[in-house]
PDB file of N, CA and C in Angstrom:
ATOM      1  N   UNK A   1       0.814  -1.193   0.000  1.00  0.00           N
ATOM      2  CA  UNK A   1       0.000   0.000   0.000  1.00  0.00           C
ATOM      3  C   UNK A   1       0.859   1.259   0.000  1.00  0.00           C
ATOM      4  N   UNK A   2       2.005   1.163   0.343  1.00  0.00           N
ATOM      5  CA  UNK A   2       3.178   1.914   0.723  1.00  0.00           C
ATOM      6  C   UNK A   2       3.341   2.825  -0.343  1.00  0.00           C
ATOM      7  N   UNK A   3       3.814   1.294  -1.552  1.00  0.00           N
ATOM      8  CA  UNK A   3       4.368   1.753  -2.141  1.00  0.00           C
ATOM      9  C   UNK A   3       3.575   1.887  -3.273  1.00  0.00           C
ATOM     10  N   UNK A   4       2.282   2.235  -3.503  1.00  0.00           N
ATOM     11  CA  UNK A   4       1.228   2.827  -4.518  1.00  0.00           C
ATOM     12  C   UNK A   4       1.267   4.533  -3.957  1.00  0.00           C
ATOM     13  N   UNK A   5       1.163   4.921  -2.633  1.00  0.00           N
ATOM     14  CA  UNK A   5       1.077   6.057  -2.309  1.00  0.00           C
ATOM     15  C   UNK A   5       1.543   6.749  -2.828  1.00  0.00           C
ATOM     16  N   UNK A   6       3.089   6.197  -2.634  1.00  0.00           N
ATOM     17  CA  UNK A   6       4.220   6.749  -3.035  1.00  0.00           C
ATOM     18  C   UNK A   6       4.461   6.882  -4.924  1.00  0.00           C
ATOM     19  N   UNK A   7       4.085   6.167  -5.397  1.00  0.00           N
ATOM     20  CA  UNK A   7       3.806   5.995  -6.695  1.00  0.00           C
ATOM     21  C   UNK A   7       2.707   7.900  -7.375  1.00  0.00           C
ATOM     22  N   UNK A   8       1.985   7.467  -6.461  1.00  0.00           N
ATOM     23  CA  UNK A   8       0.576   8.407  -6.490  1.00  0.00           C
ATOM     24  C   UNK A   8       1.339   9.676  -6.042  1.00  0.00           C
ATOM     25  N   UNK A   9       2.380   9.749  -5.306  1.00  0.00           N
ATOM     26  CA  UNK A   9       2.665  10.988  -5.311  1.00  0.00           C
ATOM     27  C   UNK A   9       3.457  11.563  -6.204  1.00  0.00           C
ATOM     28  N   UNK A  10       4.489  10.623  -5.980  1.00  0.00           N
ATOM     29  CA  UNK A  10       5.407  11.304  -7.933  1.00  0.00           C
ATOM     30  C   UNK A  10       4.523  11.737  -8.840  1.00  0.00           C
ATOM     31  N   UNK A  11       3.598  10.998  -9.233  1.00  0.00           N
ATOM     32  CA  UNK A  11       3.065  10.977 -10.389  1.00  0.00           C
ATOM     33  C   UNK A  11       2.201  12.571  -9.912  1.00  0.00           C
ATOM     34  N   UNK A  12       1.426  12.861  -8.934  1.00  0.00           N
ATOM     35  CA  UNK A  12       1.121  14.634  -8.735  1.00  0.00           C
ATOM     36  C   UNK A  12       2.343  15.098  -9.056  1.00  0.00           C
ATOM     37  N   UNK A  13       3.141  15.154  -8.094  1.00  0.00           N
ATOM     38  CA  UNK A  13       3.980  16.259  -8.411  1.00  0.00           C
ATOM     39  C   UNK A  13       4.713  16.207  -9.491  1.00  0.00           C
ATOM     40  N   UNK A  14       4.529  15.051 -10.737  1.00  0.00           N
ATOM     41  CA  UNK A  14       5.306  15.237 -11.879  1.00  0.00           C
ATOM     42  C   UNK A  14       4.080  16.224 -12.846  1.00  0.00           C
ATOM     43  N   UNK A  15       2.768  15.495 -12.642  1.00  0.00           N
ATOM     44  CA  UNK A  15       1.719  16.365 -13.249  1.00  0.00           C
ATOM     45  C   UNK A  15       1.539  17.863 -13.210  1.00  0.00           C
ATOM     46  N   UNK A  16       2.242  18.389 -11.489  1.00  0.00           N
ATOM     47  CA  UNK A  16       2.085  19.360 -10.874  1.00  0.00           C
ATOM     48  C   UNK A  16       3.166  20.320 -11.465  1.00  0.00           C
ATOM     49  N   UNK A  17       4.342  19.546 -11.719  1.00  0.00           N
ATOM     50  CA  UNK A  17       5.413  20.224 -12.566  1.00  0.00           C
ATOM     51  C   UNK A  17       4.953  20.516 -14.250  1.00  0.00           C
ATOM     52  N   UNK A  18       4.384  19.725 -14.912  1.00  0.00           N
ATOM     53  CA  UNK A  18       4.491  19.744 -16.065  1.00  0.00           C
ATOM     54  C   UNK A  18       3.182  21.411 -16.362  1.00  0.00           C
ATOM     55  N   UNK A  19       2.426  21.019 -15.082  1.00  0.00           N
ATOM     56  CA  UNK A  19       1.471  22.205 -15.739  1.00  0.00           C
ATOM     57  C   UNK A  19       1.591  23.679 -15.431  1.00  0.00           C
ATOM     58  N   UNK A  20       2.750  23.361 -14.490  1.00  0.00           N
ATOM     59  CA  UNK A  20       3.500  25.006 -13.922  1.00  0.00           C
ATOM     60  C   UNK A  20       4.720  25.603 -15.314  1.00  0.00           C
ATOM     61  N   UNK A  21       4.764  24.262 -15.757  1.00  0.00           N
ATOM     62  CA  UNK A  21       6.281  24.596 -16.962  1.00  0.00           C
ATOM     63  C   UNK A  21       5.338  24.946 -18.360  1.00  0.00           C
ATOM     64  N   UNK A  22       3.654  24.135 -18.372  1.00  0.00           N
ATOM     65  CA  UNK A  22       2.835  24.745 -19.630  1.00  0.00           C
ATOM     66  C   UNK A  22       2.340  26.276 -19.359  1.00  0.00           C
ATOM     67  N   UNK A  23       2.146  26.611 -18.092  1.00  0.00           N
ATOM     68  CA  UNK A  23       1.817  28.078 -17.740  1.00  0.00           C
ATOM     69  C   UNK A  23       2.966  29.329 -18.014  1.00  0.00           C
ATOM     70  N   UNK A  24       3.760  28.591 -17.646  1.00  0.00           N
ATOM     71  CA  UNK A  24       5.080  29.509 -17.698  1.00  0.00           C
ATOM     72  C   UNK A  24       5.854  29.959 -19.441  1.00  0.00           C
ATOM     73  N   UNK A  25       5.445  28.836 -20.218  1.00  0.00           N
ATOM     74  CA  UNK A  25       5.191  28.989 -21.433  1.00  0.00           C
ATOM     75  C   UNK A  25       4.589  29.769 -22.359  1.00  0.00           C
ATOM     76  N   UNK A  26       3.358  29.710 -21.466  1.00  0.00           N
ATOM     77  CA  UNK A  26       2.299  30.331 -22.309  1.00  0.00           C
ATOM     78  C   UNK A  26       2.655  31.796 -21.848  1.00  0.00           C
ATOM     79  N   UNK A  27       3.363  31.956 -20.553  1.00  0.00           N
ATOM     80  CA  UNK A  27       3.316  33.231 -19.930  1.00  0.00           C
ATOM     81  C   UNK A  27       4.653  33.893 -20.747  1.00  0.00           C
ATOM     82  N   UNK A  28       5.287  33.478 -20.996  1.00  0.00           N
ATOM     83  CA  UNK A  28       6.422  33.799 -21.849  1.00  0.00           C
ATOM     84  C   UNK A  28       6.182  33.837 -23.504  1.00  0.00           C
ATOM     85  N   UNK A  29       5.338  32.953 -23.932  1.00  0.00           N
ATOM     86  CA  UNK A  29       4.836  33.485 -25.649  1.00  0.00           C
ATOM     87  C   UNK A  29       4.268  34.549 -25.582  1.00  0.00           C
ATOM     88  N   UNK A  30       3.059  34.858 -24.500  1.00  0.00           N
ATOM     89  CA  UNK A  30       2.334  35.929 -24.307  1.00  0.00           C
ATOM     90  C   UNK A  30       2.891  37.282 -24.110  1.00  0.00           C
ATOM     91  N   UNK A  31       3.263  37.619 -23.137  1.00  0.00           N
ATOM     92  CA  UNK A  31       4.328  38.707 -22.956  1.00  0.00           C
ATOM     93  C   UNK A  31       5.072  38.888 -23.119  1.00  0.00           C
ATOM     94  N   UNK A  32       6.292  38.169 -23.920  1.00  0.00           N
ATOM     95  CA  UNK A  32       7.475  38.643 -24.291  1.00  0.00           C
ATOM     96  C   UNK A  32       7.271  37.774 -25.771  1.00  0.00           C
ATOM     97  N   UNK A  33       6.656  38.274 -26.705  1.00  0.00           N
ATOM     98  CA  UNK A  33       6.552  37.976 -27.752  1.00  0.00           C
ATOM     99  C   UNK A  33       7.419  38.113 -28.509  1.00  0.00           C
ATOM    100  N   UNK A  34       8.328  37.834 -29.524  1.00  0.00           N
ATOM    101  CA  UNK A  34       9.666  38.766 -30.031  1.00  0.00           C
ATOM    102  C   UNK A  34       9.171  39.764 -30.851  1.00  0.00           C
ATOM    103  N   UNK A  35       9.848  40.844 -31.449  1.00  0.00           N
ATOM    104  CA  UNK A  35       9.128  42.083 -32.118  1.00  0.00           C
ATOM    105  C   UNK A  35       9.278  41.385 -33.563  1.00  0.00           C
ATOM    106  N   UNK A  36       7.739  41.781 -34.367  1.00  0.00           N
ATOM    107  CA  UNK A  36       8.258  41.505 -35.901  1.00  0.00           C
ATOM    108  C   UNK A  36       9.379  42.217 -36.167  1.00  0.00           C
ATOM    109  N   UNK A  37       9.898  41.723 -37.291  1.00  0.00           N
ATOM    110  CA  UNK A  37      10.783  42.024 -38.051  1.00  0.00           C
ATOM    111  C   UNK A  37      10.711  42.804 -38.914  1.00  0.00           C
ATOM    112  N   UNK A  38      11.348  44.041 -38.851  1.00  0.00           N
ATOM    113  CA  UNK A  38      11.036  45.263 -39.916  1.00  0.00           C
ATOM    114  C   UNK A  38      12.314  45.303 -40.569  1.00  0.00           C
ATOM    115  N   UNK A  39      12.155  46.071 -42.099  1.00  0.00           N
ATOM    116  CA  UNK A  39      13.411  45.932 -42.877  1.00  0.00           C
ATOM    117  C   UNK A  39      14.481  47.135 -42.297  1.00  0.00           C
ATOM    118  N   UNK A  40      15.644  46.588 -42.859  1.00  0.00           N
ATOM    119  CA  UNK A  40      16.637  47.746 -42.579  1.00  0.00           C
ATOM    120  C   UNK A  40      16.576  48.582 -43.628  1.00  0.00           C
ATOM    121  N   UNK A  41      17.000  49.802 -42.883  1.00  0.00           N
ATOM    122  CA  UNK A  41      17.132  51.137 -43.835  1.00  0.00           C
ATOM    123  C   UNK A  41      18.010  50.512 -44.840  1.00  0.00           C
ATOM    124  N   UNK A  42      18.025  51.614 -45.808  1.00  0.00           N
ATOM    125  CA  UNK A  42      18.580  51.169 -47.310  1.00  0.00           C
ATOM    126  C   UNK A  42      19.895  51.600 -46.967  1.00  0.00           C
ATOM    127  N   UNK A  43      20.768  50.927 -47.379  1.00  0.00           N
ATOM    128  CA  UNK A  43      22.351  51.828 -47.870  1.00  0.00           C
ATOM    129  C   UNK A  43      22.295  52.671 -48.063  1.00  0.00           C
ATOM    130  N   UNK A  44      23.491  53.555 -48.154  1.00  0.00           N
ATOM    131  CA  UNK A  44      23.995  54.528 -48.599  1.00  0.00           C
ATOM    132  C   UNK A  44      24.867  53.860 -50.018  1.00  0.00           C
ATOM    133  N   UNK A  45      24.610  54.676 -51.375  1.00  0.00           N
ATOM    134  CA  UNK A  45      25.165  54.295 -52.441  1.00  0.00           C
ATOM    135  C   UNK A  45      26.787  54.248 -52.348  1.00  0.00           C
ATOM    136  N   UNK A  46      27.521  53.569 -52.916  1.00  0.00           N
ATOM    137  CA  UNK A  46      29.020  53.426 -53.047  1.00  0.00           C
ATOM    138  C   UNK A  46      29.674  54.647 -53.811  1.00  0.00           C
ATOM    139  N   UNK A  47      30.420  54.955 -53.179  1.00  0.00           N
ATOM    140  CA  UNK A  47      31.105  55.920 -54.379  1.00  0.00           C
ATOM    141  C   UNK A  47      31.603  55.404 -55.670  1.00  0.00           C
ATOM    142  N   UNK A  48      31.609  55.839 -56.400  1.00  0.00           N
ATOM    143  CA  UNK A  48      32.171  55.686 -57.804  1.00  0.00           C
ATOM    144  C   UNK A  48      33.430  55.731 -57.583  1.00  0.00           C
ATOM    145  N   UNK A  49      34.255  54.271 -58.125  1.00  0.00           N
ATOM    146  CA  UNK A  49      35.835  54.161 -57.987  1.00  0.00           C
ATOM    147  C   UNK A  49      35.936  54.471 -59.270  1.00  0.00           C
ATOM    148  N   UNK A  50      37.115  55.210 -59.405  1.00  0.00           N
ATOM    149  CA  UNK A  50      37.874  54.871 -60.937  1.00  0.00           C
ATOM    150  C   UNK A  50      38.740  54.299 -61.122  1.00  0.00           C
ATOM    151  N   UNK A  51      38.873  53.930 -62.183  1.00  0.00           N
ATOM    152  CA  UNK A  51      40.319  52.354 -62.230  1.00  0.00           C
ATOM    153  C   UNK A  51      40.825  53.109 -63.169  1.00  0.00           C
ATOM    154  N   UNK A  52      42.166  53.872 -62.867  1.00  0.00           N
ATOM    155  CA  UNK A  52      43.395  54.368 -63.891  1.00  0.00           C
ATOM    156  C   UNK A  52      44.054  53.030 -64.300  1.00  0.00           C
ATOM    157  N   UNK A  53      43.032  52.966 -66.214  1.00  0.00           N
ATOM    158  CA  UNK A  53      43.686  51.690 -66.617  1.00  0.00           C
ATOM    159  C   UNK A  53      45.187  52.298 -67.689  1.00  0.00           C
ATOM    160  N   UNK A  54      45.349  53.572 -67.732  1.00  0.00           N
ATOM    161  CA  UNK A  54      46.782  54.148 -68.394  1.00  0.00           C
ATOM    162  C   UNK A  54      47.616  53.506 -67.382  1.00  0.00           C
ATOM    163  N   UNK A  55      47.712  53.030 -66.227  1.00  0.00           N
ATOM    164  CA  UNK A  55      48.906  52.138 -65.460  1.00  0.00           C
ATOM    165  C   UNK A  55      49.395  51.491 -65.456  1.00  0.00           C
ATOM    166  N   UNK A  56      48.866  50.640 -66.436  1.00  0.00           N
ATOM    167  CA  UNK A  56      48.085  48.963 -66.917  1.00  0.00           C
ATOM    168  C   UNK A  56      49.338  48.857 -67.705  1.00  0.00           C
ATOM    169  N   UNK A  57      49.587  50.689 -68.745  1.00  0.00           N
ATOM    170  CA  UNK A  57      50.243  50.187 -69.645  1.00  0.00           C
ATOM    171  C   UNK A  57      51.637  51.260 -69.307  1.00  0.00           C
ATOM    172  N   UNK A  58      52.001  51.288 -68.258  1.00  0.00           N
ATOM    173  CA  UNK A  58      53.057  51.976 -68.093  1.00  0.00           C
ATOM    174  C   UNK A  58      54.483  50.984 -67.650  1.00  0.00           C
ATOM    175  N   UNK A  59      55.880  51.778 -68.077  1.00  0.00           N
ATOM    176  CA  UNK A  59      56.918  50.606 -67.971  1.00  0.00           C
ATOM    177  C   UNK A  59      56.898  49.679 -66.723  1.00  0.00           C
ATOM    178  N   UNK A  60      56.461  50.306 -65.098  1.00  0.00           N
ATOM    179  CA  UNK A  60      56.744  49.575 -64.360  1.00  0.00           C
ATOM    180  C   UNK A  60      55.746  48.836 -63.950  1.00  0.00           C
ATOM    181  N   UNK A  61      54.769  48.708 -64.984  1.00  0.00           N
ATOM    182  CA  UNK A  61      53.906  47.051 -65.314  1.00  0.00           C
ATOM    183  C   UNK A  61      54.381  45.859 -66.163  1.00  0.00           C
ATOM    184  N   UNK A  62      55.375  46.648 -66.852  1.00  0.00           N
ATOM    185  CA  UNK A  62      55.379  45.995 -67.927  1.00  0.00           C
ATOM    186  C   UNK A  62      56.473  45.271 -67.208  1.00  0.00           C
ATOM    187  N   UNK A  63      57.683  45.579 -66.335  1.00  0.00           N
ATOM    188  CA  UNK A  63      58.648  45.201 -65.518  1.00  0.00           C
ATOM    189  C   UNK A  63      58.438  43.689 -65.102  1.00  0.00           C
ATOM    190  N   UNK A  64      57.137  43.703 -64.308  1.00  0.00           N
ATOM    191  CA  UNK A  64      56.480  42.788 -64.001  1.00  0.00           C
ATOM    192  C   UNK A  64      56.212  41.190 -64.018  1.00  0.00           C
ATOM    193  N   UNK A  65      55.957  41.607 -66.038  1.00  0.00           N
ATOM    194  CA  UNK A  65      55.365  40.923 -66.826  1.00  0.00           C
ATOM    195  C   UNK A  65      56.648  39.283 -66.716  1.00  0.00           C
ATOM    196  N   UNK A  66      56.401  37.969 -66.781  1.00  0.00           N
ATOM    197  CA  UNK A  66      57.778  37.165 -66.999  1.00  0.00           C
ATOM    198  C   UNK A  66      58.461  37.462 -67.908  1.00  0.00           C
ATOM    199  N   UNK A  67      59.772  36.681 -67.912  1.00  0.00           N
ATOM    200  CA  UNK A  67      60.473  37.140 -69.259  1.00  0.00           C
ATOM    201  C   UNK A  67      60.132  36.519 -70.493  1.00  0.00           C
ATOM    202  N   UNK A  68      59.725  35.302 -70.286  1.00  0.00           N
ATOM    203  CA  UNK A  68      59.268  34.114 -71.495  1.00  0.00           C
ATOM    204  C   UNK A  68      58.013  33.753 -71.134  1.00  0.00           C
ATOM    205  N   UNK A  69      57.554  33.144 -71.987  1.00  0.00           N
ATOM    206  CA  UNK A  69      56.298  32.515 -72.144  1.00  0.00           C
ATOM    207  C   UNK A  69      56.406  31.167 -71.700  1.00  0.00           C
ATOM    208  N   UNK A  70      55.637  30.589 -70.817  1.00  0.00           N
ATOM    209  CA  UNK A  70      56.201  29.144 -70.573  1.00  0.00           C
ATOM    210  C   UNK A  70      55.352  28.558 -71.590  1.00  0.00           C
ATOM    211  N   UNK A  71      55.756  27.431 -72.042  1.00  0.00           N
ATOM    212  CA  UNK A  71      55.378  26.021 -73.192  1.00  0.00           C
ATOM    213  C   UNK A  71      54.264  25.293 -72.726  1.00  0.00           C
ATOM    214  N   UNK A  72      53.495  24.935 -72.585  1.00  0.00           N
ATOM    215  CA  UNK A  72      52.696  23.384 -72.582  1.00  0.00           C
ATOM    216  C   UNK A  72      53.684  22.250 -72.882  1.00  0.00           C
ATOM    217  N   UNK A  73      53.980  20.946 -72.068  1.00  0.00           N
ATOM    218  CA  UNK A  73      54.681  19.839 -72.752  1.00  0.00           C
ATOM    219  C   UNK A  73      54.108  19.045 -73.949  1.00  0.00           C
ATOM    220  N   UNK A  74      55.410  18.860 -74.394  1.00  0.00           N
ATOM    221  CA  UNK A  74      54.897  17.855 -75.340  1.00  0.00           C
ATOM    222  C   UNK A  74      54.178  16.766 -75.066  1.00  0.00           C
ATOM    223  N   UNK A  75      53.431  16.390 -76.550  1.00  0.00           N
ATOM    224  CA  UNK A  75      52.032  15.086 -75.593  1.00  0.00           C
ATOM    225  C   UNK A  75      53.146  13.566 -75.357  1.00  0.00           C
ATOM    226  N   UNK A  76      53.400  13.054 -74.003  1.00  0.00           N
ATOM    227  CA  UNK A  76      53.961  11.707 -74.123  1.00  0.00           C
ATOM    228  C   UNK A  76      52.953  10.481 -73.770  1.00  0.00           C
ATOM    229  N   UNK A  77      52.996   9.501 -74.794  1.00  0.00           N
ATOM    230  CA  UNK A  77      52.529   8.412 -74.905  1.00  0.00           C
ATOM    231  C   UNK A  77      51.782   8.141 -76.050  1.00  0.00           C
ATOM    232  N   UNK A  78      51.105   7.260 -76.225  1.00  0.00           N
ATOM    233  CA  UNK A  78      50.528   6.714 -76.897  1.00  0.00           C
ATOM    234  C   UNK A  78      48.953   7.323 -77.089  1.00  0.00           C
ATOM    235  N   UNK A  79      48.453   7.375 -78.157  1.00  0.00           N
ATOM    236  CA  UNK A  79      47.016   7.977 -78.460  1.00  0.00           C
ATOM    237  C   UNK A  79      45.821   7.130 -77.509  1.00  0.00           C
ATOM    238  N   UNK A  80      46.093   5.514 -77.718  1.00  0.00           N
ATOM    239  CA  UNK A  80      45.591   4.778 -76.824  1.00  0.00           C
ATOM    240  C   UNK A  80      45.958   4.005 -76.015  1.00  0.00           C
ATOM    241  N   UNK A  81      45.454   4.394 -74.786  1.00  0.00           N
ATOM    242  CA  UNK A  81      47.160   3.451 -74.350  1.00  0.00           C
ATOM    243  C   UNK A  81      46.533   1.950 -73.558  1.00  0.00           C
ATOM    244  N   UNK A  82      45.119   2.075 -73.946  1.00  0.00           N
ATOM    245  CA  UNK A  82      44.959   0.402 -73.411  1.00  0.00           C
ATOM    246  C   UNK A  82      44.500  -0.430 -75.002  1.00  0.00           C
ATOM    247  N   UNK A  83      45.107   0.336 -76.028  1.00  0.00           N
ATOM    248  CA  UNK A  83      45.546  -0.966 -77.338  1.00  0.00           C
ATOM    249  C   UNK A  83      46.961  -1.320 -76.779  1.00  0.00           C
ATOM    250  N   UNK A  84      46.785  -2.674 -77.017  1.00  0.00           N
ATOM    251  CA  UNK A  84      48.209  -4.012 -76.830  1.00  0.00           C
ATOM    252  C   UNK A  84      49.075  -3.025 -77.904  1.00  0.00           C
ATOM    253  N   UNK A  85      50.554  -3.717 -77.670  1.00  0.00           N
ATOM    254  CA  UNK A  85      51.155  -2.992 -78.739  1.00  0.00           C
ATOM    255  C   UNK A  85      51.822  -4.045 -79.907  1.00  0.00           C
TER     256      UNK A  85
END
């Protein structure tokens, strides 16, 4: 008999918990609702960059530049290389 009591009481005070944690819920969606979401102000436009492309072509670009052109290798092997030979 003991141990039904005891059974019977967890089981309140687990009931007793669960409906203090659904109140507290509801009390928290209710009043602290989060604020909609409104848009942000617009930017401010970018300034206009200019790109001095006369630089592009001045000697100490050209300095730069490598001295040679590197090659692609030549193709090695065979066109097919799983024909027998």
């Amino acid at each position: 008999m003991a141990e039904v009591t005891e059974q019977n009481r967890t089981l309140k005070y687990l009931i007793w918990g669960l409906v203090l944690a659904g109140i507290i819920i509801l009390i928290y969606s209710w009043w602290w609702r989060p604020k909609p979401l409104s848009l942000p102000p617009t930017p401010k436009a970018f300034p206009v960059a200019k790109i001095d492309f006369e630089f592009l072509e001045s000697q100490e670009v050209k300095d730069m530049l490598p001295f040679e052109e590197v090659s692609f290798p030549e193709e090695i092997g065979r066109e097919n290389p799983f024909e027998p030979y």
